[in-house]
PDB file of N, CA and C in Angstrom:
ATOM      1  N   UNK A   1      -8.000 -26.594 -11.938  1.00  0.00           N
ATOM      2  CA  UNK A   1      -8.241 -25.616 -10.896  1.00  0.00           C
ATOM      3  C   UNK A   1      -7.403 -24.370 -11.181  1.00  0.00           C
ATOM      4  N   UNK A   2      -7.654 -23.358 -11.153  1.00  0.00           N
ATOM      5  CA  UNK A   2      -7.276 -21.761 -11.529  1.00  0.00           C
ATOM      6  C   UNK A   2      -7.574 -21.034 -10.477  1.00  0.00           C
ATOM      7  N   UNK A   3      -6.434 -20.243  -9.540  1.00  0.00           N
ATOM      8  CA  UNK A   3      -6.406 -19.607  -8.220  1.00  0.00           C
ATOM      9  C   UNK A   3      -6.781 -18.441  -9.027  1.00  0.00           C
ATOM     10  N   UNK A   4      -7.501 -17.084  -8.200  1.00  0.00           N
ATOM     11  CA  UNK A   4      -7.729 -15.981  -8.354  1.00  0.00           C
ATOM     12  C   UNK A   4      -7.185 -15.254  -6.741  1.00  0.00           C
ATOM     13  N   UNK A   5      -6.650 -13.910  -7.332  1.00  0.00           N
ATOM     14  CA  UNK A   5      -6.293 -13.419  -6.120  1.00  0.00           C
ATOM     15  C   UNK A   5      -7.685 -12.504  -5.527  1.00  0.00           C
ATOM     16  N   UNK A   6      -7.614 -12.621  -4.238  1.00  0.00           N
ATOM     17  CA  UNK A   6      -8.889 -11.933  -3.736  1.00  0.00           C
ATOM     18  C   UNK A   6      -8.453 -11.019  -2.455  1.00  0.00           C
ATOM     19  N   UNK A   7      -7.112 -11.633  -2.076  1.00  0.00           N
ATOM     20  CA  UNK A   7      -7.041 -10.446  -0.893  1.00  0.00           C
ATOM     21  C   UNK A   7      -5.517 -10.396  -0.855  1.00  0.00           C
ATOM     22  N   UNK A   8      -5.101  -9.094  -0.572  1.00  0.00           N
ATOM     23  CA  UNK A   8      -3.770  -8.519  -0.070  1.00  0.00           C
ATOM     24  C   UNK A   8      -3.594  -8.174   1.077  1.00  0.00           C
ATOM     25  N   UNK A   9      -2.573  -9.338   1.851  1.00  0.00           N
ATOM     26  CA  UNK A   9      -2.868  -9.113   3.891  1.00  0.00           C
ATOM     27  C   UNK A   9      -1.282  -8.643   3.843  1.00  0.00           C
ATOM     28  N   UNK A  10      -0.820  -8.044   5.254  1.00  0.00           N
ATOM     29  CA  UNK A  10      -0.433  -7.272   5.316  1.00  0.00           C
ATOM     30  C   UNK A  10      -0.019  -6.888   7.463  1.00  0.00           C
ATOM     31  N   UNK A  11       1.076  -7.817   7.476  1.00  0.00           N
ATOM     32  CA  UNK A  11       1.003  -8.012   9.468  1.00  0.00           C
ATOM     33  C   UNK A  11       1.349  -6.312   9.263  1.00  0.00           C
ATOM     34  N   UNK A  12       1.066  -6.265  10.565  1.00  0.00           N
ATOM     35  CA  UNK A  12       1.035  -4.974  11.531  1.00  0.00           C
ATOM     36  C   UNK A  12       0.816  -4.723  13.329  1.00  0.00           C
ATOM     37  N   UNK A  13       1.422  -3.856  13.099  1.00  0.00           N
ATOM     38  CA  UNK A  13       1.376  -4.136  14.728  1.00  0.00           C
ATOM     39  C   UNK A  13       0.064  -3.050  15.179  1.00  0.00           C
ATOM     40  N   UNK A  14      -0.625  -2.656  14.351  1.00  0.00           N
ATOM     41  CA  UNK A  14      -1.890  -1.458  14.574  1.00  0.00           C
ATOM     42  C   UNK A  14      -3.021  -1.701  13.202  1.00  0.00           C
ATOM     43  N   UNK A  15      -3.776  -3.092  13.241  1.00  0.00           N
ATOM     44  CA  UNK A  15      -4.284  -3.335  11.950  1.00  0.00           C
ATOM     45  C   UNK A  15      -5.497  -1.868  11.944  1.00  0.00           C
ATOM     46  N   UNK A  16      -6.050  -1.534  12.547  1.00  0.00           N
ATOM     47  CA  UNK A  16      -7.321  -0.632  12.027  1.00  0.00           C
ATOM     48  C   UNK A  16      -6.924   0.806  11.969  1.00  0.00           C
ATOM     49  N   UNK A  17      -5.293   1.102  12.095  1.00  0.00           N
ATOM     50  CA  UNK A  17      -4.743   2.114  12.010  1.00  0.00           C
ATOM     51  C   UNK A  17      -4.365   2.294  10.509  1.00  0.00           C
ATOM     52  N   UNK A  18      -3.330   1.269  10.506  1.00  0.00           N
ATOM     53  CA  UNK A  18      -2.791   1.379   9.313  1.00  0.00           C
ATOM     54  C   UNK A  18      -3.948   0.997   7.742  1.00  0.00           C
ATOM     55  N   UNK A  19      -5.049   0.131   8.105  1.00  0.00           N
ATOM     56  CA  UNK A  19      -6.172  -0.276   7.076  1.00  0.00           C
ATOM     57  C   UNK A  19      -6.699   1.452   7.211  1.00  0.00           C
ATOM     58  N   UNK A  20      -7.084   2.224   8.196  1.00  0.00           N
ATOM     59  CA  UNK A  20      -7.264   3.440   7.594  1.00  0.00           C
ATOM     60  C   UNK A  20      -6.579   4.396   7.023  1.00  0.00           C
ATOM     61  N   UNK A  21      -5.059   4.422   7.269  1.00  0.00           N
ATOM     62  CA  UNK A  21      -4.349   5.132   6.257  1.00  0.00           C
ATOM     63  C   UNK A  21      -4.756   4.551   5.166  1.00  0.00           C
ATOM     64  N   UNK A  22      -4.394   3.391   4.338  1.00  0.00           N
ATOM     65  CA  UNK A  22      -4.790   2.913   3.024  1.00  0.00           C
ATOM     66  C   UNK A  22      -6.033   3.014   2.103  1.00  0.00           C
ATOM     67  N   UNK A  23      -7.165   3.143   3.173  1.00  0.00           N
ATOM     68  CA  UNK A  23      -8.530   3.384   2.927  1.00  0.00           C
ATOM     69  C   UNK A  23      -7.964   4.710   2.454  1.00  0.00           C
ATOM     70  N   UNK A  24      -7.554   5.525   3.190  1.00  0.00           N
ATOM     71  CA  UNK A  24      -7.324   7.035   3.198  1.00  0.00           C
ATOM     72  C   UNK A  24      -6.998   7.022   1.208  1.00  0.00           C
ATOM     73  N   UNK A  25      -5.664   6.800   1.378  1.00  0.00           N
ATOM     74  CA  UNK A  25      -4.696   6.914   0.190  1.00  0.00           C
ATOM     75  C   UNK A  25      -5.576   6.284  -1.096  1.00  0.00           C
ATOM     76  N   UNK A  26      -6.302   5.413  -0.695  1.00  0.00           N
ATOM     77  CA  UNK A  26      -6.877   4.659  -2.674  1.00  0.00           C
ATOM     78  C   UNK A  26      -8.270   4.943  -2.592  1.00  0.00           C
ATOM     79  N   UNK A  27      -8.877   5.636  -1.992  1.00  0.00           N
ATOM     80  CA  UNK A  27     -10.223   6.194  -2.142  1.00  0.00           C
ATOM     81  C   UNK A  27     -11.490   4.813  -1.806  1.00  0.00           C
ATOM     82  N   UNK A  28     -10.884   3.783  -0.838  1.00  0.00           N
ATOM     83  CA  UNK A  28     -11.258   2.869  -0.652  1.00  0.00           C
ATOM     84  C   UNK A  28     -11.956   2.967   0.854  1.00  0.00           C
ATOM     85  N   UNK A  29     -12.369   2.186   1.705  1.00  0.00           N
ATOM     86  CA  UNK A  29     -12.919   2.301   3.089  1.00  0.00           C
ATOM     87  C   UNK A  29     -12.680   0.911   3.944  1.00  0.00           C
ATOM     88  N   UNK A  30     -12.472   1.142   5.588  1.00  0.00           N
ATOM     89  CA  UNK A  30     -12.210  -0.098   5.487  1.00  0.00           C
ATOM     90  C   UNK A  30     -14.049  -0.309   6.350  1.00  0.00           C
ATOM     91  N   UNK A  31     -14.027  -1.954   5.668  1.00  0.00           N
ATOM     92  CA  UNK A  31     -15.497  -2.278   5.920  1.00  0.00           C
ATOM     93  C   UNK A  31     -15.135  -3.564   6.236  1.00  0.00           C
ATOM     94  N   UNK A  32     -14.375  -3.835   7.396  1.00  0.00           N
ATOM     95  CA  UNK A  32     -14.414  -4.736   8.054  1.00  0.00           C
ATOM     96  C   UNK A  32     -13.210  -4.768   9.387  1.00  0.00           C
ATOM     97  N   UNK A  33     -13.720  -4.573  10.997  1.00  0.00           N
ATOM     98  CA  UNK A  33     -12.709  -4.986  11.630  1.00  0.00           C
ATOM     99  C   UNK A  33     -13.539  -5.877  12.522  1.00  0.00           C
ATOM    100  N   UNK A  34     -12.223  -6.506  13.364  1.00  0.00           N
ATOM    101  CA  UNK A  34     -12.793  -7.850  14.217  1.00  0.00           C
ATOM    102  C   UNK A  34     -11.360  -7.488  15.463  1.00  0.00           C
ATOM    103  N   UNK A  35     -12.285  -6.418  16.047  1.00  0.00           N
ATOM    104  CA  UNK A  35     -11.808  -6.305  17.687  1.00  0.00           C
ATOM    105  C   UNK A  35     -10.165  -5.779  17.261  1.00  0.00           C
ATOM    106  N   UNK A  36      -9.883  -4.888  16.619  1.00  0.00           N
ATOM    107  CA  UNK A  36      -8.850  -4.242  16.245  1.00  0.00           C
ATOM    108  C   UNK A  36      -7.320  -6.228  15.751  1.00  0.00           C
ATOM    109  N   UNK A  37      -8.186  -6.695  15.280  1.00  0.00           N
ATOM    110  CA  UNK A  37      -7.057  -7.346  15.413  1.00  0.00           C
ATOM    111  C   UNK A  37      -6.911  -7.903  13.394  1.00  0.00           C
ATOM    112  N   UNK A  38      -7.537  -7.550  12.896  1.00  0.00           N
ATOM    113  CA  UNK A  38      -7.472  -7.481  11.563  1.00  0.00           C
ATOM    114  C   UNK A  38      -8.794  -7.093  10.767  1.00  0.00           C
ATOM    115  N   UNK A  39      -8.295  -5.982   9.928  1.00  0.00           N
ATOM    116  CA  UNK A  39      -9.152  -5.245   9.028  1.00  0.00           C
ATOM    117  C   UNK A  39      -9.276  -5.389   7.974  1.00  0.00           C
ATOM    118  N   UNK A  40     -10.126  -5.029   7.009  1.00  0.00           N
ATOM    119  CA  UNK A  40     -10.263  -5.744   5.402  1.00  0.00           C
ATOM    120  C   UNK A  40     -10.492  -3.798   4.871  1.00  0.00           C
ATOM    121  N   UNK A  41      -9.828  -3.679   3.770  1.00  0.00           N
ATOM    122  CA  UNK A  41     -10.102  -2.359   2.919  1.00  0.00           C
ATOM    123  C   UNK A  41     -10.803  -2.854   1.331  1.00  0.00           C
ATOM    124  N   UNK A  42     -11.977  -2.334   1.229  1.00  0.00           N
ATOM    125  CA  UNK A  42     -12.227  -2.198  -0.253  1.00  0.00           C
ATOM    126  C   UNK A  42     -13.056  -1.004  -0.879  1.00  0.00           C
ATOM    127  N   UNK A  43     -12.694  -1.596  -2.041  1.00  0.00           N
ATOM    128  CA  UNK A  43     -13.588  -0.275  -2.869  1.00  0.00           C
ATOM    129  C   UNK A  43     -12.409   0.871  -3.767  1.00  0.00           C
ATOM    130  N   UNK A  44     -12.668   1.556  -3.643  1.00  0.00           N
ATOM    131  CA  UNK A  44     -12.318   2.611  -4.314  1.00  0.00           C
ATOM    132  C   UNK A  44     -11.374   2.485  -5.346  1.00  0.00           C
ATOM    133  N   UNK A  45      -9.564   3.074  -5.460  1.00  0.00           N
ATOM    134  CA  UNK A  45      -8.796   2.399  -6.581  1.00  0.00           C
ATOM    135  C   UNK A  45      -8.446   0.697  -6.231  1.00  0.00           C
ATOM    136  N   UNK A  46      -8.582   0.149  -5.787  1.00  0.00           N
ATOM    137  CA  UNK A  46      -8.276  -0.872  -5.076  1.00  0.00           C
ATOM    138  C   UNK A  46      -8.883  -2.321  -6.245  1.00  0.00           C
ATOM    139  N   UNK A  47      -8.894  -3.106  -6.745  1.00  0.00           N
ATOM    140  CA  UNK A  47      -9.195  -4.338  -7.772  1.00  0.00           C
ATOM    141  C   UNK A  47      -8.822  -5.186  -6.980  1.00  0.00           C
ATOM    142  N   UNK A  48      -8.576  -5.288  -6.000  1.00  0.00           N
ATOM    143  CA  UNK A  48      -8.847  -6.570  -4.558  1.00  0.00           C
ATOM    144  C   UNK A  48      -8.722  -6.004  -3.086  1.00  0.00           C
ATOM    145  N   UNK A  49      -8.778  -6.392  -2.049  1.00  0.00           N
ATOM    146  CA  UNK A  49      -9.566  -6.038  -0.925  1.00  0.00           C
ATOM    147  C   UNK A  49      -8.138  -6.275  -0.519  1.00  0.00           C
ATOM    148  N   UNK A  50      -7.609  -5.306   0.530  1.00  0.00           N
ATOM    149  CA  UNK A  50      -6.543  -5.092   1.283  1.00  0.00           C
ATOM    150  C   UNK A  50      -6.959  -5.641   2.957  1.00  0.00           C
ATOM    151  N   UNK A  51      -5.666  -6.501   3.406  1.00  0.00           N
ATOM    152  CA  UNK A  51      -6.373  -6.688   4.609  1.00  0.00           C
ATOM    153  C   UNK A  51      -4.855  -6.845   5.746  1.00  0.00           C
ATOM    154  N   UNK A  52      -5.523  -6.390   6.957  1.00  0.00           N
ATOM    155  CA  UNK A  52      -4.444  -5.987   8.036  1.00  0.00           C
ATOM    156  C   UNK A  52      -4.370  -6.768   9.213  1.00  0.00           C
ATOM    157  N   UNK A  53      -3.637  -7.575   9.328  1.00  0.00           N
ATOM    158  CA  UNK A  53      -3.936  -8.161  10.476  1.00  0.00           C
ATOM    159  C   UNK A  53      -2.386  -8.115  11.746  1.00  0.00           C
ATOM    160  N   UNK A  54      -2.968  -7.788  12.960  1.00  0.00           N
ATOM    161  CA  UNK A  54      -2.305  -7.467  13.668  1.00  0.00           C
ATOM    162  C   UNK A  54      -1.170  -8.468  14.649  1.00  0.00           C
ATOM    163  N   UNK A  55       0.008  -8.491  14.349  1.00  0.00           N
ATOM    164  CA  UNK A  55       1.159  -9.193  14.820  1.00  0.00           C
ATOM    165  C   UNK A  55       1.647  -8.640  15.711  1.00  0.00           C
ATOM    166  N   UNK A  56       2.157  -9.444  17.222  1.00  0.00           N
ATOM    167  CA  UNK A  56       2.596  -9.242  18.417  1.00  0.00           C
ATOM    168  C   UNK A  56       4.401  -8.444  17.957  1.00  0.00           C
ATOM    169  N   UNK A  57       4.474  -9.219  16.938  1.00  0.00           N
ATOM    170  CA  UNK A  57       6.319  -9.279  16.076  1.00  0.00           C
ATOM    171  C   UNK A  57       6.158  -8.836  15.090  1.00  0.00           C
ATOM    172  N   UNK A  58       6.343  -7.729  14.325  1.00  0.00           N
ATOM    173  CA  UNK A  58       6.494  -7.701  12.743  1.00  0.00           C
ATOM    174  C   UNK A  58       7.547  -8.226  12.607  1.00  0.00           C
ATOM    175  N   UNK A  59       7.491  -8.183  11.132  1.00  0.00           N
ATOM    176  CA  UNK A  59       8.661  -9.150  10.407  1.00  0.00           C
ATOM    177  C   UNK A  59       9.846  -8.536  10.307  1.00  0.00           C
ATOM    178  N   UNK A  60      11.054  -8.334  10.501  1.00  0.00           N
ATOM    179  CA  UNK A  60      12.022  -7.548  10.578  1.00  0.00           C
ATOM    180  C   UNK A  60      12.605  -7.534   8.909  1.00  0.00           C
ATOM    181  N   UNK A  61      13.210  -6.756   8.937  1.00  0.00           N
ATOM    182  CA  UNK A  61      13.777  -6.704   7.452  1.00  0.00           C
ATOM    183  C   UNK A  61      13.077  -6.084   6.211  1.00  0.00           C
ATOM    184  N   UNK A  62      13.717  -5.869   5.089  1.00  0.00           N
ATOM    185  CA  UNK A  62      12.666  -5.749   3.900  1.00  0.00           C
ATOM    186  C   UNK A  62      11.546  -6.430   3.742  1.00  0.00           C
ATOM    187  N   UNK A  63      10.372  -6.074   2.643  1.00  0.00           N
ATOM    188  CA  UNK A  63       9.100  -7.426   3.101  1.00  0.00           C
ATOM    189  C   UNK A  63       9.595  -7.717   1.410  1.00  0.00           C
ATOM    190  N   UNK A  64       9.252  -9.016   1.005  1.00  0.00           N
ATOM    191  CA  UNK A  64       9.201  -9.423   0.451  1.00  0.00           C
ATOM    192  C   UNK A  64       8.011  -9.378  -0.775  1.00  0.00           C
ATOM    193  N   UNK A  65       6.755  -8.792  -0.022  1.00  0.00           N
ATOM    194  CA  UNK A  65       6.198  -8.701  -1.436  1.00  0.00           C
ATOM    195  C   UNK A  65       5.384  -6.957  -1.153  1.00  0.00           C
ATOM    196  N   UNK A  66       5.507  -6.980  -2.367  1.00  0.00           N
ATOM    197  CA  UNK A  66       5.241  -5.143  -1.884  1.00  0.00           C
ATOM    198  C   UNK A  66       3.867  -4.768  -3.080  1.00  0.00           C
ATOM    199  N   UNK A  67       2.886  -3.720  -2.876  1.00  0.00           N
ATOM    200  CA  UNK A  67       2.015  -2.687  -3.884  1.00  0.00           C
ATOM    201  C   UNK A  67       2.863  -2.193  -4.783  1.00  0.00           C
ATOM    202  N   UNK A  68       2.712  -2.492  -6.432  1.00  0.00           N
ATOM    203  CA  UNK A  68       3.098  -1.672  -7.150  1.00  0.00           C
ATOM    204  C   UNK A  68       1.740  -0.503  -7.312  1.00  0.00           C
ATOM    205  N   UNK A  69       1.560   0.257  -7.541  1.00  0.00           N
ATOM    206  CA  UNK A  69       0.615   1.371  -7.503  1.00  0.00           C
ATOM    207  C   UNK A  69       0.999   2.539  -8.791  1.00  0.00           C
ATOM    208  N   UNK A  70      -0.204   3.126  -9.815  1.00  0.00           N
ATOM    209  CA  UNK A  70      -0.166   3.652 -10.811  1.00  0.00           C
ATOM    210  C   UNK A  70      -0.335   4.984 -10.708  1.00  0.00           C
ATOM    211  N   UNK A  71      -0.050   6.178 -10.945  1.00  0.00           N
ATOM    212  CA  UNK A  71      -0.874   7.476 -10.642  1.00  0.00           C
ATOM    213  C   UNK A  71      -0.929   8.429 -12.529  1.00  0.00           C
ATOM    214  N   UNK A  72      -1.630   8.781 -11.987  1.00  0.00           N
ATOM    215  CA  UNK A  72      -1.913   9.565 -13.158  1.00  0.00           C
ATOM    216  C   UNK A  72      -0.917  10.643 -13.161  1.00  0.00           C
ATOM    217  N   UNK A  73      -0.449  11.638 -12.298  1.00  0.00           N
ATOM    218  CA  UNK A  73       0.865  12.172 -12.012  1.00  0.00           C
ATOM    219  C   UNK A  73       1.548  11.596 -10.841  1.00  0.00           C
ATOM    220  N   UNK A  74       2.496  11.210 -10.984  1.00  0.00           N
ATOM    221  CA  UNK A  74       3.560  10.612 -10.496  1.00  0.00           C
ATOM    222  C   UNK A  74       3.770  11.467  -9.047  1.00  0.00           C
ATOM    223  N   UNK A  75       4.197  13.098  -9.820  1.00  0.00           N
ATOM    224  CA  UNK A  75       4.639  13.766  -8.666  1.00  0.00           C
ATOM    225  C   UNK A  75       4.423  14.309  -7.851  1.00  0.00           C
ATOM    226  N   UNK A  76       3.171  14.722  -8.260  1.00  0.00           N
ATOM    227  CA  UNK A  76       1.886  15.153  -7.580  1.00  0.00           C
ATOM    228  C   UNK A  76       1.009  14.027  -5.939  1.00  0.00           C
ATOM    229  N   UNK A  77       0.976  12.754  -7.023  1.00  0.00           N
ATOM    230  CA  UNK A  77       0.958  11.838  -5.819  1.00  0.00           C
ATOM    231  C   UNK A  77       1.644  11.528  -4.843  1.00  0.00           C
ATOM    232  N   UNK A  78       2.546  11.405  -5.178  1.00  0.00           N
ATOM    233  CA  UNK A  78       4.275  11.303  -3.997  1.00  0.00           C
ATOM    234  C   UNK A  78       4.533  12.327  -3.334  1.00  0.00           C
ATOM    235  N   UNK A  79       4.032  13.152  -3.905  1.00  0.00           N
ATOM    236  CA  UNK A  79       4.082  14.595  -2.690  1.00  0.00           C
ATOM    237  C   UNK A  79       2.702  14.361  -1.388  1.00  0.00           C
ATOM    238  N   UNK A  80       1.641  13.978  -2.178  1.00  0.00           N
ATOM    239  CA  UNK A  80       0.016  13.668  -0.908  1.00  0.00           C
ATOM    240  C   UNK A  80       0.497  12.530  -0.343  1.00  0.00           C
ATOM    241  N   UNK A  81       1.401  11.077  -0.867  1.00  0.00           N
ATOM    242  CA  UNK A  81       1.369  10.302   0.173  1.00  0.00           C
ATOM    243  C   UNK A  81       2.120  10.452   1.090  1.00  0.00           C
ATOM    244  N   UNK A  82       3.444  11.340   0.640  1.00  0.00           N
ATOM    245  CA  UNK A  82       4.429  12.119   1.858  1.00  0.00           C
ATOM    246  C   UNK A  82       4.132  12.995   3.032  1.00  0.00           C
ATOM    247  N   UNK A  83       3.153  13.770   2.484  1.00  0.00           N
ATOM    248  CA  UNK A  83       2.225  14.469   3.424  1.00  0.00           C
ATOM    249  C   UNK A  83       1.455  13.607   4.720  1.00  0.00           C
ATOM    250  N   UNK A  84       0.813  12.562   3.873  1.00  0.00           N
ATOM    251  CA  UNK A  84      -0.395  12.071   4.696  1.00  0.00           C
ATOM    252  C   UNK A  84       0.636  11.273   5.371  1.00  0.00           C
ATOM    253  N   UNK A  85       1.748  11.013   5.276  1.00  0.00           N
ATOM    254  CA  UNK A  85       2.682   9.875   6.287  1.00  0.00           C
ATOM    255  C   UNK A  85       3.350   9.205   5.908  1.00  0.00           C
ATOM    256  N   UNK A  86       3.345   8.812   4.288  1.00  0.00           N
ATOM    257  CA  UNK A  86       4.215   8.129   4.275  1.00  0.00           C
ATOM    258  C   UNK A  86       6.124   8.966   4.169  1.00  0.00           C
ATOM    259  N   UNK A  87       6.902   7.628   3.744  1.00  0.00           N
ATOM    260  CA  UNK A  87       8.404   7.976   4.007  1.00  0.00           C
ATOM    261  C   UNK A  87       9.165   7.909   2.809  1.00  0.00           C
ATOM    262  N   UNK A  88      10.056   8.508   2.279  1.00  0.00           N
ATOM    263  CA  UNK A  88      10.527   8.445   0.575  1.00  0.00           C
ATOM    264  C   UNK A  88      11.683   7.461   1.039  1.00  0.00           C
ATOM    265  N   UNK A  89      11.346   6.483   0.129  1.00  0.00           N
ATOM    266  CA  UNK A  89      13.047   4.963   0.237  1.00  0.00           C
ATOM    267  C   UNK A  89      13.719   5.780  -0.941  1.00  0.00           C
ATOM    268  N   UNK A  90      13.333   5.970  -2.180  1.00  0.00           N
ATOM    269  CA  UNK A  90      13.910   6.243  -3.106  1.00  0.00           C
ATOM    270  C   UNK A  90      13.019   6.414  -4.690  1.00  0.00           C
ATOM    271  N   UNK A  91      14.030   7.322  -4.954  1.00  0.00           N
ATOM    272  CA  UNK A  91      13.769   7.784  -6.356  1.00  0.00           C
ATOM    273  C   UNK A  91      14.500   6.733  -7.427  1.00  0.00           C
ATOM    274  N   UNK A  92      13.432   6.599  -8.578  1.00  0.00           N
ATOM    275  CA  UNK A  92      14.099   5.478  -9.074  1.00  0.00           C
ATOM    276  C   UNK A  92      13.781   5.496 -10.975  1.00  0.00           C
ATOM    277  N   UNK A  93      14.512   4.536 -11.408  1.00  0.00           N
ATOM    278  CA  UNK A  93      14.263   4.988 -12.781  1.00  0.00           C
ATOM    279  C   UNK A  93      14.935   6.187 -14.035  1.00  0.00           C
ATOM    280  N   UNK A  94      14.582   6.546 -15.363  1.00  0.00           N
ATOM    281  CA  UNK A  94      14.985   7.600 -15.676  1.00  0.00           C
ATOM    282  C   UNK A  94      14.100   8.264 -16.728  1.00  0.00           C
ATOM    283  N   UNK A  95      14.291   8.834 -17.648  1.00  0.00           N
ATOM    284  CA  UNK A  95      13.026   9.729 -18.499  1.00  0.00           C
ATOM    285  C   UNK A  95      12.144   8.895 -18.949  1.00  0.00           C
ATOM    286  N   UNK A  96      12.712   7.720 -19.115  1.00  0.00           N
ATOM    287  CA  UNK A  96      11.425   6.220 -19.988  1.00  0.00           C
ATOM    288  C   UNK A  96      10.816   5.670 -19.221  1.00  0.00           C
ATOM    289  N   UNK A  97      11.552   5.436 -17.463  1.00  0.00           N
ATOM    290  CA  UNK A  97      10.430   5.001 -17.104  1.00  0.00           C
ATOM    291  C   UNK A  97      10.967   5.352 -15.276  1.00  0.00           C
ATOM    292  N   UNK A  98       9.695   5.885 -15.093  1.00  0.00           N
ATOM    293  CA  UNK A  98      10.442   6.468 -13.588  1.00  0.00           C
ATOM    294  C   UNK A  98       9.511   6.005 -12.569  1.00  0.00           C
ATOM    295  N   UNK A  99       9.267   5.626 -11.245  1.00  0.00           N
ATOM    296  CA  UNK A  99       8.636   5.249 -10.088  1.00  0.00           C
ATOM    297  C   UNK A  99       9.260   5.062  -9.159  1.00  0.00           C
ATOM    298  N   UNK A 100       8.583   5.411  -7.514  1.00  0.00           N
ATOM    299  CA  UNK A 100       8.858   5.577  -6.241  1.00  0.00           C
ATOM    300  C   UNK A 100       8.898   4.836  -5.298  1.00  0.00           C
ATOM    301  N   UNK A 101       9.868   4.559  -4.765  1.00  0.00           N
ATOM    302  CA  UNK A 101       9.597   4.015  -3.547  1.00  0.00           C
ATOM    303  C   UNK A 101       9.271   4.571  -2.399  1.00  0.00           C
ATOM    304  N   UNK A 102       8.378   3.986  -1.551  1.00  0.00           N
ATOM    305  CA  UNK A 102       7.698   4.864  -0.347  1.00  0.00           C
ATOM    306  C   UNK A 102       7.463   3.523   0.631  1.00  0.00           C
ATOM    307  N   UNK A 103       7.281   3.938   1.919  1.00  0.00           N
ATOM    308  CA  UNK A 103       6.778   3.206   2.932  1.00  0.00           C
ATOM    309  C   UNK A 103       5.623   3.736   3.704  1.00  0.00           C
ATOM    310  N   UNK A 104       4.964   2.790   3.832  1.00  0.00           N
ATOM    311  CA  UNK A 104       3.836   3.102   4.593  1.00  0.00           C
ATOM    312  C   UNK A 104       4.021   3.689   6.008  1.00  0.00           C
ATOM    313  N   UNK A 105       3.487   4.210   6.740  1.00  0.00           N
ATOM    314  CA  UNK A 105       3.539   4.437   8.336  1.00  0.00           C
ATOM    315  C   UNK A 105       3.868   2.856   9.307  1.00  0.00           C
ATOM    316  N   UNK A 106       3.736   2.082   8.821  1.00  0.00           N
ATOM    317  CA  UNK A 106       4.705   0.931   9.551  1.00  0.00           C
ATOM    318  C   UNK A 106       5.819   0.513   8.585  1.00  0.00           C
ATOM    319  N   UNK A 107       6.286   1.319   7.916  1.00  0.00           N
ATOM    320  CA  UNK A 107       7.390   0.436   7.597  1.00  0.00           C
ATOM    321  C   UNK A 107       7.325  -0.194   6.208  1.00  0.00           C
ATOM    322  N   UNK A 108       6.411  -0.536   5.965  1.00  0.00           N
ATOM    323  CA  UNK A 108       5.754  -1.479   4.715  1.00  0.00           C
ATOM    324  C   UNK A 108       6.046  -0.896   3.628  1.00  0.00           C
ATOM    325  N   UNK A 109       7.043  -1.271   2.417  1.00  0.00           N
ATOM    326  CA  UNK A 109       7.420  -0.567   1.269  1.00  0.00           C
ATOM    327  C   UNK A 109       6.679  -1.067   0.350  1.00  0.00           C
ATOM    328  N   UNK A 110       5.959  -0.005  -0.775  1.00  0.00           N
ATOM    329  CA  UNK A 110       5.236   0.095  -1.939  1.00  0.00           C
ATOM    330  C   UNK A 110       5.415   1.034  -3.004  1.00  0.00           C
ATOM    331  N   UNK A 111       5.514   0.788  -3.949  1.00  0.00           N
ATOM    332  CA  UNK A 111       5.906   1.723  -5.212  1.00  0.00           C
ATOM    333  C   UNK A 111       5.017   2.252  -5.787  1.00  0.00           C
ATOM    334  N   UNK A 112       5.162   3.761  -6.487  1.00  0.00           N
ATOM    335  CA  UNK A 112       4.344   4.348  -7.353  1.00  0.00           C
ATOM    336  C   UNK A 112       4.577   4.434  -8.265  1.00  0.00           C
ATOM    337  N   UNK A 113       4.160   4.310  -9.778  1.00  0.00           N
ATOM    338  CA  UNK A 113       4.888   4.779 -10.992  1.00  0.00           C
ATOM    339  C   UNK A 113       3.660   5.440 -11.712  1.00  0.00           C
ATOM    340  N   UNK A 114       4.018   6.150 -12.866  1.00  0.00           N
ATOM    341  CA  UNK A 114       3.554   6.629 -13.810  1.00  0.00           C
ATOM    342  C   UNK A 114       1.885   5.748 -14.409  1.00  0.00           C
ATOM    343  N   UNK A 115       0.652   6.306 -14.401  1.00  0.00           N
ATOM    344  CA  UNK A 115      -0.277   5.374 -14.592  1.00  0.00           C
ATOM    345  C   UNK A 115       0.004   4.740 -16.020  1.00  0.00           C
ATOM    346  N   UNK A 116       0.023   3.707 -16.486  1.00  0.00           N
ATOM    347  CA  UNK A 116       0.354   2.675 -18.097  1.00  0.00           C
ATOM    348  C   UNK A 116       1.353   2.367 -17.880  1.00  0.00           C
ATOM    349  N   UNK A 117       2.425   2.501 -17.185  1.00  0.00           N
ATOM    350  CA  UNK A 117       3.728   2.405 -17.417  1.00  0.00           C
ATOM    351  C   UNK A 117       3.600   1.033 -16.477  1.00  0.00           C
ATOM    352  N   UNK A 118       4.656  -0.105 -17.125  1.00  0.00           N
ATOM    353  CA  UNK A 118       5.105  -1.600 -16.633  1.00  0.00           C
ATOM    354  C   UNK A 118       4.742  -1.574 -15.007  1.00  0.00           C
ATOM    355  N   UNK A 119       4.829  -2.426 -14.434  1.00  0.00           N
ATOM    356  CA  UNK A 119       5.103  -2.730 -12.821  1.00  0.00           C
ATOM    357  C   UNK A 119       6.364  -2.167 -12.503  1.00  0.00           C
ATOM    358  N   UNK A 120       6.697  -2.048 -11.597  1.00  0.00           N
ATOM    359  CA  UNK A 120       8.207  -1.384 -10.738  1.00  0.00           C
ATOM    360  C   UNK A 120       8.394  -2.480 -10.629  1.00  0.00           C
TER     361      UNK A 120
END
């Protein structure tokens, strides 16, 4: 038996809010909610379906598993996701290999790096 990954979930305390920022950001849409209480995103840069589902409690603390994410310019992108809402954690890296940390509008930390370049 061989698992395949098929979805990336994601608590929130506003699932069809935050599934449309993300739709927003990867050129993806979300095409699925169920009474605002969890949303599914696919399509666009996206190679599995993002999904949001809405918690009375988020999880306090750092999250444990986070989006590494590729851009074709680095700096250029980190400037549109700053714009559209997200929050800068940190600058990271050095001339060989550099990528961002950012948080989503709840909180949710995900990295950007250089498109080819390793995972963050």
């Amino acid at each position: 038996m061989t698992l395949t990954l098929g979805m990336v979930t994601c608590d929130t305390t506003d699932a069809e809010a935050l599934a449309a920022w993300w739709a927003e950001q990867t050129g993806a849409e979300v095409t699925e909610t169920n009474d605002g209480w969890f949303a599914v995103v696919r399509g666009g840069g996206l190679p599995v379906m993002l999904a949001f589902q809405k918690v009375e409690d988020p999880t306090a603390g750092k999250n444990k598993l986070h989006l590494d994410l590729h851009a074709e310019d680095l700096d250029a992108e980190v400037d549109r996701l700053l714009a559209a809402g997200a929050t800068l954690v940190a600058r990271r890296g050095d001339e060989s290999f550099r990528w961002v940390t950012l948080a989503d509008p709840q909180g949710n930390e995900f990295c950007v790096a250089a498109h080819g370049a390793a995972d963050a």
